[in-house]
C-alpha atoms as a PDB file:
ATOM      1  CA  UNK A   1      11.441   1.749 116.458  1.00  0.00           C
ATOM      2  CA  UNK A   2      11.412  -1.605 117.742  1.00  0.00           C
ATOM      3  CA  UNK A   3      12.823  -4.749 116.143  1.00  0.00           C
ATOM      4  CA  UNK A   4      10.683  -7.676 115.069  1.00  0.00           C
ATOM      5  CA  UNK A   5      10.038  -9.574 118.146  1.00  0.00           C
ATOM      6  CA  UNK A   6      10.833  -7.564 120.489  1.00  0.00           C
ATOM      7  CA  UNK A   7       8.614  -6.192 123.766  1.00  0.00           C
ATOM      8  CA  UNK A   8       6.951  -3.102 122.686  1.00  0.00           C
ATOM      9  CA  UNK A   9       7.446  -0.012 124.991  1.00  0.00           C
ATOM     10  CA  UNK A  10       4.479  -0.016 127.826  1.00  0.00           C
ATOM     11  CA  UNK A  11       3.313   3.763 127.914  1.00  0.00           C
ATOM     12  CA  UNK A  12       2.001   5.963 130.855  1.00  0.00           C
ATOM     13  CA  UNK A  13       0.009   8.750 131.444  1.00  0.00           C
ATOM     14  CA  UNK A  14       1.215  10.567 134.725  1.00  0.00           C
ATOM     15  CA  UNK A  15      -1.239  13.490 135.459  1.00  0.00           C
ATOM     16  CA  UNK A  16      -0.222  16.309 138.097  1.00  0.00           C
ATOM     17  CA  UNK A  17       3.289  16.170 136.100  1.00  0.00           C
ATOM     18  CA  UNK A  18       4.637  19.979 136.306  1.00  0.00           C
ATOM     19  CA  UNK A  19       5.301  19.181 139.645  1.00  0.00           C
ATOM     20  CA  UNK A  20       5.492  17.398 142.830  1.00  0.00           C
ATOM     21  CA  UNK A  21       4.899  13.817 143.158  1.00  0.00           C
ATOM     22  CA  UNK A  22       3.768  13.250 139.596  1.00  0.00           C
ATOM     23  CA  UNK A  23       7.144  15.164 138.360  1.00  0.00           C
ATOM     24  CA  UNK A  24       9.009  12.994 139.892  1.00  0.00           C
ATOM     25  CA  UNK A  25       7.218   9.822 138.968  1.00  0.00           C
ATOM     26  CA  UNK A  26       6.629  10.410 135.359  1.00  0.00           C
ATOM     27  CA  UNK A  27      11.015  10.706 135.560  1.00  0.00           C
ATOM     28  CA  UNK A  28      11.221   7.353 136.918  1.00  0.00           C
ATOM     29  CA  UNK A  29       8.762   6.063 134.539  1.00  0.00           C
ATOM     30  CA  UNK A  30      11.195   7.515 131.558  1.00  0.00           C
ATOM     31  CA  UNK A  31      14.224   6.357 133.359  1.00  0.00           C
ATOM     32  CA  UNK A  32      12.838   3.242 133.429  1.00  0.00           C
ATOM     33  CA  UNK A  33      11.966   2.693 129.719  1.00  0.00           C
ATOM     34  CA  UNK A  34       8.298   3.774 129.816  1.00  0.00           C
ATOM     35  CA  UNK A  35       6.901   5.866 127.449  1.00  0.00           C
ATOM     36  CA  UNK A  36       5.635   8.960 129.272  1.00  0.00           C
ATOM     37  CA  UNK A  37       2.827  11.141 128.722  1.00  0.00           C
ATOM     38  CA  UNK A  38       3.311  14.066 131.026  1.00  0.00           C
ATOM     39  CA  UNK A  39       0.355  15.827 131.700  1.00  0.00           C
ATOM     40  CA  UNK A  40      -0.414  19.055 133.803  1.00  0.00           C
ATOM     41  CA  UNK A  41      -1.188  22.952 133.443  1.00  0.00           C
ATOM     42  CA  UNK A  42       2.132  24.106 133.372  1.00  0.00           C
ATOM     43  CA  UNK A  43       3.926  24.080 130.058  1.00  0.00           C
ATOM     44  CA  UNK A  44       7.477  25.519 130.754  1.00  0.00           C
ATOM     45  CA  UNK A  45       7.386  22.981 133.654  1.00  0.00           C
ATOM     46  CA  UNK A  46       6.219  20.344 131.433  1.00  0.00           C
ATOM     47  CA  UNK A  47       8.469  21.082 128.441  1.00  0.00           C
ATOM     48  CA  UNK A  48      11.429  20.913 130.701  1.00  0.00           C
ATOM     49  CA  UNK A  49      10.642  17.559 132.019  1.00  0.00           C
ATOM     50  CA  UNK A  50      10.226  16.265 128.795  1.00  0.00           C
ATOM     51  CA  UNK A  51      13.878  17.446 128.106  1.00  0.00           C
ATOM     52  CA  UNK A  52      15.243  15.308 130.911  1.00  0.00           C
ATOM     53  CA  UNK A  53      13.106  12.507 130.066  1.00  0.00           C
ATOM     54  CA  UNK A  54      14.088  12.890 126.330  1.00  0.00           C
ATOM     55  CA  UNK A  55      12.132  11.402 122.879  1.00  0.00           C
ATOM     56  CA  UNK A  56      10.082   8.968 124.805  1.00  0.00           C
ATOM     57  CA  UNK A  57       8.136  12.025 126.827  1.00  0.00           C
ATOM     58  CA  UNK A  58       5.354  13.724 125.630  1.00  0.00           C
ATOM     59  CA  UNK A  59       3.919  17.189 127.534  1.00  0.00           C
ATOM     60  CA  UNK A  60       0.109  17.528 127.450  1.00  0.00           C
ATOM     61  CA  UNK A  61      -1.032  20.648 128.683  1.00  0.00           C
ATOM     62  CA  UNK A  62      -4.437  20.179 130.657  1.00  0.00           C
ATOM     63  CA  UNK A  63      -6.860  21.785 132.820  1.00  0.00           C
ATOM     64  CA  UNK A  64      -8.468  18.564 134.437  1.00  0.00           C
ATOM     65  CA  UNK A  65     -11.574  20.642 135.764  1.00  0.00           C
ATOM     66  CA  UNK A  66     -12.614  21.073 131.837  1.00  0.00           C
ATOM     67  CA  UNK A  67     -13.771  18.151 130.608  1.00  0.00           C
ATOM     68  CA  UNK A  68     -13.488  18.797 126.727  1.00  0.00           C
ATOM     69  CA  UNK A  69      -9.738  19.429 127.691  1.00  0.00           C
ATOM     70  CA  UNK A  70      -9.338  15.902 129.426  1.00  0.00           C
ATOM     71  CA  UNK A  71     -11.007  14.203 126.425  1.00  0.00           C
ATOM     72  CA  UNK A  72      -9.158  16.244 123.480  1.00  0.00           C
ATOM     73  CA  UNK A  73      -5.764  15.245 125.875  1.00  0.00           C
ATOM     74  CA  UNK A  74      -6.565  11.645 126.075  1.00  0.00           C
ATOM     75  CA  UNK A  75      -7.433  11.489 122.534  1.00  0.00           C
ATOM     76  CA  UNK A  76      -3.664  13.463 121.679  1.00  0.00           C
ATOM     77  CA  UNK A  77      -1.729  11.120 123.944  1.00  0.00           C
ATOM     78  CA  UNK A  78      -3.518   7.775 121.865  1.00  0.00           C
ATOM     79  CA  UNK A  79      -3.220   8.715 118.781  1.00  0.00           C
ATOM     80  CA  UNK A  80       0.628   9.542 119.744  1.00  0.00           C
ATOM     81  CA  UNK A  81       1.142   6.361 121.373  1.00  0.00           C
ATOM     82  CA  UNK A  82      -1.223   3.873 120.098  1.00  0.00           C
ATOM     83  CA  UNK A  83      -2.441   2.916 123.671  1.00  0.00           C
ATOM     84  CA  UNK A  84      -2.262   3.227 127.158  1.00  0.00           C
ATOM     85  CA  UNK A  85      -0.546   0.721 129.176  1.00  0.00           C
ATOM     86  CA  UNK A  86      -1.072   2.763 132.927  1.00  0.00           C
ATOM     87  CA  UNK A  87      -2.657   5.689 134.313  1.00  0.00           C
ATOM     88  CA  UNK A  88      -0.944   7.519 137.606  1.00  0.00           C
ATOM     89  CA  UNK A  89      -3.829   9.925 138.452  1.00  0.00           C
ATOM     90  CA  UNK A  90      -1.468  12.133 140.764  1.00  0.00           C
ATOM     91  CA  UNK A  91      -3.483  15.763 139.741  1.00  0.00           C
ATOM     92  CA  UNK A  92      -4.640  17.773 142.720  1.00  0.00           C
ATOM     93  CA  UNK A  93      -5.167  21.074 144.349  1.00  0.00           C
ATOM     94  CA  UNK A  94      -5.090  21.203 148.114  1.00  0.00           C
ATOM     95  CA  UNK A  95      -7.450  23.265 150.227  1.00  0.00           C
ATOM     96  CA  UNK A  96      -6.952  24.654 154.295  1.00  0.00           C
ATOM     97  CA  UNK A  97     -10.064  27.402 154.729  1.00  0.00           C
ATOM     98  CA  UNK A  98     -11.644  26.856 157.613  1.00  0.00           C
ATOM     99  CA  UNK A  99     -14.740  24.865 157.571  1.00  0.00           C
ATOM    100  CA  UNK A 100     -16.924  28.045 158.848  1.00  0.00           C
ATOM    101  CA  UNK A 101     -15.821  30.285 155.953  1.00  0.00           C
ATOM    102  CA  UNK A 102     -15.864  27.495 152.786  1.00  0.00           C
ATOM    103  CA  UNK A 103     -18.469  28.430 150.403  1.00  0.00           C
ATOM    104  CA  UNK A 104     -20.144  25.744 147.826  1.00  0.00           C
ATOM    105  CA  UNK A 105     -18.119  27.494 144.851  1.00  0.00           C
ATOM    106  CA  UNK A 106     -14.948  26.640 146.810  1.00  0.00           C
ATOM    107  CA  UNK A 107     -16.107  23.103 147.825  1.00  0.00           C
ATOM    108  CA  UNK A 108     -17.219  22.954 144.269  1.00  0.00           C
ATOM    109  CA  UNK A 109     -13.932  23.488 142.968  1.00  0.00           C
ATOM    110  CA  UNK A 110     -11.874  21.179 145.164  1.00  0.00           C
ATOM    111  CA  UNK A 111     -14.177  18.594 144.206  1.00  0.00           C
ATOM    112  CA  UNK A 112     -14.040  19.425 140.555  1.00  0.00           C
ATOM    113  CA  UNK A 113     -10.546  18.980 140.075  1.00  0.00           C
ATOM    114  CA  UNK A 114      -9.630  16.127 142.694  1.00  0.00           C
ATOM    115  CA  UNK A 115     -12.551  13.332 142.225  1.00  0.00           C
ATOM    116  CA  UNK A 116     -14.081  14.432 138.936  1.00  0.00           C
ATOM    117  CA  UNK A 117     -10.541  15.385 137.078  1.00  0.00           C
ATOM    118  CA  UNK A 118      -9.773  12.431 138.332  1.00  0.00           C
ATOM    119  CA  UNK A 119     -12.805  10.388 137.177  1.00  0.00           C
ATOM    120  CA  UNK A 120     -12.667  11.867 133.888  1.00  0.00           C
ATOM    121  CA  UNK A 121      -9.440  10.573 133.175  1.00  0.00           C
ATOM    122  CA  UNK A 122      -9.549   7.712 134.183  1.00  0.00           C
ATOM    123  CA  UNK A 123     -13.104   7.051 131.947  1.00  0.00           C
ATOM    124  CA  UNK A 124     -10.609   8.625 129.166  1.00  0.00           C
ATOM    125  CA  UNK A 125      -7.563   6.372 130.048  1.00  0.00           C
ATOM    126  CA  UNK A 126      -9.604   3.365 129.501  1.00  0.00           C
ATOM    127  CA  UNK A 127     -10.829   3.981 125.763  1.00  0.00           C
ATOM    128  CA  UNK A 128      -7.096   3.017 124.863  1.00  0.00           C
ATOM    129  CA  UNK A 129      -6.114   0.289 127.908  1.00  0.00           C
ATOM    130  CA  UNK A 130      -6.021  -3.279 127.068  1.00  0.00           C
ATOM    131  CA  UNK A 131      -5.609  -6.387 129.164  1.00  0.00           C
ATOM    132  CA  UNK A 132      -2.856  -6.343 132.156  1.00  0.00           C
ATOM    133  CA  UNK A 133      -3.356  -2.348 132.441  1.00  0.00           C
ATOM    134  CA  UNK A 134      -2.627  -0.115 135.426  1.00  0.00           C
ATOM    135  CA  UNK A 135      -4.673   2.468 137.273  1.00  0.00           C
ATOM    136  CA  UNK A 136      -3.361   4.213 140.107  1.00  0.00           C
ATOM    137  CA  UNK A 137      -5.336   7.508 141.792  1.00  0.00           C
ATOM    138  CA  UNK A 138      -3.574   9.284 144.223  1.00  0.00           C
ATOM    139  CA  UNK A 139      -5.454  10.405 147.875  1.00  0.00           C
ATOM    140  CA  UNK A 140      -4.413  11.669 151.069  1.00  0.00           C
ATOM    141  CA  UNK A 141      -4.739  10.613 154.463  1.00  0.00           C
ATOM    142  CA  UNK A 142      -6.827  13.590 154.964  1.00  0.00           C
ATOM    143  CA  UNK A 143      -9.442  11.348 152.950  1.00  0.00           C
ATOM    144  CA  UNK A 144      -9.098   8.871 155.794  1.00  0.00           C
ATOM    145  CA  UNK A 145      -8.309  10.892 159.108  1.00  0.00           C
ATOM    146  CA  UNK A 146     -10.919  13.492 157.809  1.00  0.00           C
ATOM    147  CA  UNK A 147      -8.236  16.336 157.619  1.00  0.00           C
ATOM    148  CA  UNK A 148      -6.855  17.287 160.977  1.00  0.00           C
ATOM    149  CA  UNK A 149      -2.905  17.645 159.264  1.00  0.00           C
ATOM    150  CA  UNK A 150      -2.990  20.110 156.701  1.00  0.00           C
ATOM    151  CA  UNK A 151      -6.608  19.191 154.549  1.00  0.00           C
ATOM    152  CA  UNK A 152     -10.408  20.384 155.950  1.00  0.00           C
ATOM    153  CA  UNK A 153     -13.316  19.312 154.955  1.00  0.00           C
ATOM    154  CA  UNK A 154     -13.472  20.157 150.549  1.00  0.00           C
ATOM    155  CA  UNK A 155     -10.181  18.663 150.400  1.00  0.00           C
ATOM    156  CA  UNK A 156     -10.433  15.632 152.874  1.00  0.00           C
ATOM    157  CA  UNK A 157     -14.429  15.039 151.170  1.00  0.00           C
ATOM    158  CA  UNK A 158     -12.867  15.555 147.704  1.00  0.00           C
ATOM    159  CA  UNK A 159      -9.555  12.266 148.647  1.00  0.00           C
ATOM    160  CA  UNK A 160     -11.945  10.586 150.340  1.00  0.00           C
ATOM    161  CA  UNK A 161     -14.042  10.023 147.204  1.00  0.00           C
ATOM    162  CA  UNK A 162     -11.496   8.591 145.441  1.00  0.00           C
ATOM    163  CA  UNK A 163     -10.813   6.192 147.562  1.00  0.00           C
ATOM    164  CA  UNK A 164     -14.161   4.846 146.972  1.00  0.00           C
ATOM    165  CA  UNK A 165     -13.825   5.848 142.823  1.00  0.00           C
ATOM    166  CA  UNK A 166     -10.834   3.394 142.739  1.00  0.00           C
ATOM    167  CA  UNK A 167     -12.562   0.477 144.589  1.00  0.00           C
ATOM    168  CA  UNK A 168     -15.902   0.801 142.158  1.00  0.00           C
ATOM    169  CA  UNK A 169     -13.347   0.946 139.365  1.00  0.00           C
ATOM    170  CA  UNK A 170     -11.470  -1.785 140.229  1.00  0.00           C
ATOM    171  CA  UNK A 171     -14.185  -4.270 140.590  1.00  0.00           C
ATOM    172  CA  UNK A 172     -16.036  -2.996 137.112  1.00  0.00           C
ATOM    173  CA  UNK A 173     -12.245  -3.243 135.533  1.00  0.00           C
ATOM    174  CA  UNK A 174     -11.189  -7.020 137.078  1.00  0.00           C
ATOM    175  CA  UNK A 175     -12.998  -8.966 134.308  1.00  0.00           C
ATOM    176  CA  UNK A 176     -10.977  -7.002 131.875  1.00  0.00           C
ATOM    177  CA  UNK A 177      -7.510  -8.137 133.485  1.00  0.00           C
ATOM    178  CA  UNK A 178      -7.286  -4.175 134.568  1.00  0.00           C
ATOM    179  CA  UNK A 179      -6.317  -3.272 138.250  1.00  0.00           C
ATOM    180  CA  UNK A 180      -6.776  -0.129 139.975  1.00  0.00           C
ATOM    181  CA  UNK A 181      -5.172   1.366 143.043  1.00  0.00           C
ATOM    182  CA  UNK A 182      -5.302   3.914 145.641  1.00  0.00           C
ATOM    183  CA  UNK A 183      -2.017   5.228 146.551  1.00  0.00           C
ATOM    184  CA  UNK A 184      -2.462   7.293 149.762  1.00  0.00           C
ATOM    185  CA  UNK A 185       0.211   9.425 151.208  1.00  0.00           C
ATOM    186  CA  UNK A 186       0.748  11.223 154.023  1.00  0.00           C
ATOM    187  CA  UNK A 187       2.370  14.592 154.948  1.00  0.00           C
ATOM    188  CA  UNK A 188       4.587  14.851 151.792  1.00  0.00           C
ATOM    189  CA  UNK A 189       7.273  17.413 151.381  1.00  0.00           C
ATOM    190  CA  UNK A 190       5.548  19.040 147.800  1.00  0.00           C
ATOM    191  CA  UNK A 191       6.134  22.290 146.025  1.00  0.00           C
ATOM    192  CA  UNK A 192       2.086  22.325 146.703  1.00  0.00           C
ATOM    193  CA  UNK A 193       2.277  22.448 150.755  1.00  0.00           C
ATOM    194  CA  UNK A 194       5.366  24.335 150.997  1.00  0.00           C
ATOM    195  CA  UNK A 195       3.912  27.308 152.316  1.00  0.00           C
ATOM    196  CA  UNK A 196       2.522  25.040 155.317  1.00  0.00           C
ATOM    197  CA  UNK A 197       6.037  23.447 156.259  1.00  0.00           C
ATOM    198  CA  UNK A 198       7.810  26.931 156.107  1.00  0.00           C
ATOM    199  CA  UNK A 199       5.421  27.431 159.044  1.00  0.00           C
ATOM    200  CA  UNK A 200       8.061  26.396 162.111  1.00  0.00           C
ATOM    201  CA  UNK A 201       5.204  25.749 164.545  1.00  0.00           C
ATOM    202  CA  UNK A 202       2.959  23.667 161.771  1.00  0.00           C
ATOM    203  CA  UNK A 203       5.965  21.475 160.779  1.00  0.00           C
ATOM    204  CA  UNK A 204       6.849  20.351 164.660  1.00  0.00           C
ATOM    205  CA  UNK A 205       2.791  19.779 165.304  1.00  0.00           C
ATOM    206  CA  UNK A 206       3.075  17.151 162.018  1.00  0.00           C
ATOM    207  CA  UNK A 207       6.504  15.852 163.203  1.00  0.00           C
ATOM    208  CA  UNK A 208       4.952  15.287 166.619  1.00  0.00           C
ATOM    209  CA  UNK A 209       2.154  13.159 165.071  1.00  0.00           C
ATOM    210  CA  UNK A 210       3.993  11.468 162.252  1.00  0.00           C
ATOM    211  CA  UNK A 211       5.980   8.193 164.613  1.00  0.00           C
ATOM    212  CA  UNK A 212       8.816   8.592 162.239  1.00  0.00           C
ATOM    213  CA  UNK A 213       8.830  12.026 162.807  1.00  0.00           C
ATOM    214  CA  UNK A 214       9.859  13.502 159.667  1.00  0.00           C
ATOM    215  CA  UNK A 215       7.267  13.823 156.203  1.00  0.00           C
ATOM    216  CA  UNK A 216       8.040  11.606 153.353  1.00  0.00           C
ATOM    217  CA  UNK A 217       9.854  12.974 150.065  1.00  0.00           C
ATOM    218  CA  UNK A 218       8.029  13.355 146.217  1.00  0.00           C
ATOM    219  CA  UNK A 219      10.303  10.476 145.210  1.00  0.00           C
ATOM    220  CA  UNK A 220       9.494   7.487 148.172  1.00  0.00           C
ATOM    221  CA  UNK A 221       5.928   8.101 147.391  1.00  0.00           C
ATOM    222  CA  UNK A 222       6.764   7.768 143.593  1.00  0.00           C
ATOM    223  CA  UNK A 223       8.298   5.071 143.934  1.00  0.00           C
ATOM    224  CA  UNK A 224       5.316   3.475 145.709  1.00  0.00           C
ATOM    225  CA  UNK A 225       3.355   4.120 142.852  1.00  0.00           C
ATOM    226  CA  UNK A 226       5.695   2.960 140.050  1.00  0.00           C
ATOM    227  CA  UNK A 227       5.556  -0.821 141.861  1.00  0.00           C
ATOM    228  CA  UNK A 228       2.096  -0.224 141.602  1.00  0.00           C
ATOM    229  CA  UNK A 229       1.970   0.297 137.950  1.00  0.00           C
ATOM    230  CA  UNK A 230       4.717  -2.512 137.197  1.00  0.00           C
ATOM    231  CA  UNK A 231       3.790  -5.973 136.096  1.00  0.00           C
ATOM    232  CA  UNK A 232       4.629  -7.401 139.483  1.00  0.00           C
ATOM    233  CA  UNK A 233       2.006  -6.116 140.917  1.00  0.00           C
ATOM    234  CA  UNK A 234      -0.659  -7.636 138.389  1.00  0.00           C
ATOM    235  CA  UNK A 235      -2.588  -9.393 141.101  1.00  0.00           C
ATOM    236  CA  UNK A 236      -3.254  -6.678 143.459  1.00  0.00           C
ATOM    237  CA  UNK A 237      -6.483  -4.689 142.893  1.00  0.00           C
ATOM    238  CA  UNK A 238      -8.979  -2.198 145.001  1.00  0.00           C
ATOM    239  CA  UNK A 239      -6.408  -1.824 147.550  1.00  0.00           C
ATOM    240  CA  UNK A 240      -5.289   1.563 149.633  1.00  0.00           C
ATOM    241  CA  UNK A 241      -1.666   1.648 150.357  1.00  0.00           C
ATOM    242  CA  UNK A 242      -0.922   4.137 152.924  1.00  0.00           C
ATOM    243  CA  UNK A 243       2.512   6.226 152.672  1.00  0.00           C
ATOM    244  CA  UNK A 244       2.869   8.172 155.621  1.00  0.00           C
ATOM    245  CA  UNK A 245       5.705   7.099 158.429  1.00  0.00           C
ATOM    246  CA  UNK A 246       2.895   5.480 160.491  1.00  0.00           C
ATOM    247  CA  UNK A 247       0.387   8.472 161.057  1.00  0.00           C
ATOM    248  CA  UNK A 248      -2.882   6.563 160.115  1.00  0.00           C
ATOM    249  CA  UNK A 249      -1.709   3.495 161.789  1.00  0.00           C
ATOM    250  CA  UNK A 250      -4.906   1.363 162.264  1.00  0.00           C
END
């Protein structure tokens, strides 16, 4: 309950929330005084989040490659909260098969979940987002190098789209007072990859590339996204922000 007068609570929906990047965001978010839908597949995960988050979280359990499941989520996480302030689209499945042996079920698939999951929720998002509301995807730079770190070609093809999703979405959503933003990080130390850094010889080839020489943590790319939500960034729209210790300088 809020008292007469005062600033309502702005809510979230963080997608990708059982774990990685979007775990870690949708904490800030709650930390921070947001109302937090956490959304993702995993509902121990998500139920234990929403425990450390406390009253203000609610876990949505989700497959985003089903459609009926994205709307009938959406639709839980309105009537819940009454609206949707700001979207953090952080969902994703990563892909390494070699481009010789990737079938069109695969490619399919990787596509499915990364730009059309994505798509989908955002579409959803917007039934309940008003005036000053946030949309933030989340790619890779394997959507701008073209793979060549840990991505090929379904994965890279699949983060690449959405770089070009946001940008159509953000100039259909400016005359609504809505931004959207790509958030695009690099190598990132996720309970996703980890197979690929326990690799000794894969982590010093990205270490060589990255000029910082280390990959970045769940939380600094988090954080990126969280300014990207907040008010103060109300005039910025259609842009790509690149996390990644300086590997796609350009």
């Amino acid at each position: 309950m809020h008292k007469m007068g005062s600033r309502p609570q702005r809510a979230a929906v963080v997608t990708g929330a059982s774990s990685g990047i979007g775990k870690v965001l949708a904490a800030r978010l709650g930390r921070d005084g947001w109302r937090v839908a956490a959304m993702g597949r995993n509902r121990e995960a998500l139920d234990s989040l929403a425990r450390e988050i406390g009253s203000d979280c609610l876990p949505v359990v989700a497959d985003l490659a089903d459609e009926a499941e994205v709307v009938r989520a959406f639709a839980t996480v309105a009537s819940e909260f009454g609206r949707i302030d700001a979207l953090a689209a952080c969902a994703g499945i990563a892909d390494s098969t070699p481009f010789e042996e990737i079938d069109s079920a695969l490619f399919q698939r990787i596509l499915q979940v990364n730009t059309v999951g994505t798509f989908l929720c955002v579409r959803e998002a917007l039934k309940s987002m008003e005036s000053g509301g946030r949309i933030c995807t989340v790619s890779s730079v394997a959507g701008i190098r073209g793979g060549g770190v840990f991505g090929t070609a379904a994965y890279a093809a699949s983060k690449g789209a959405l770089i070009a999703l946001t940008k159509t979405v953000a100039r259909m959503l400016a005359p609504r007072n809505i931004t959207a933003n790509c958030v695009v990080p690099g190598s990132t130390h996720t309970p996703m990859l980890d197979q690929f850094w326990d690799d000794e010889a894969q982590r010093a080839r990205v270490r060589a590339m990255i000029p910082l020489g280390r990959p970045g943590t769940p939380d600094e790319v988090a954080s990126v996204i969280q300014w990207v939500l907040s008010e103060e960034a109300g005039f910025m729209t259609g842009s790509t922000v690149v996390i990644d210790g300086g590997l796609c300088m350009f």
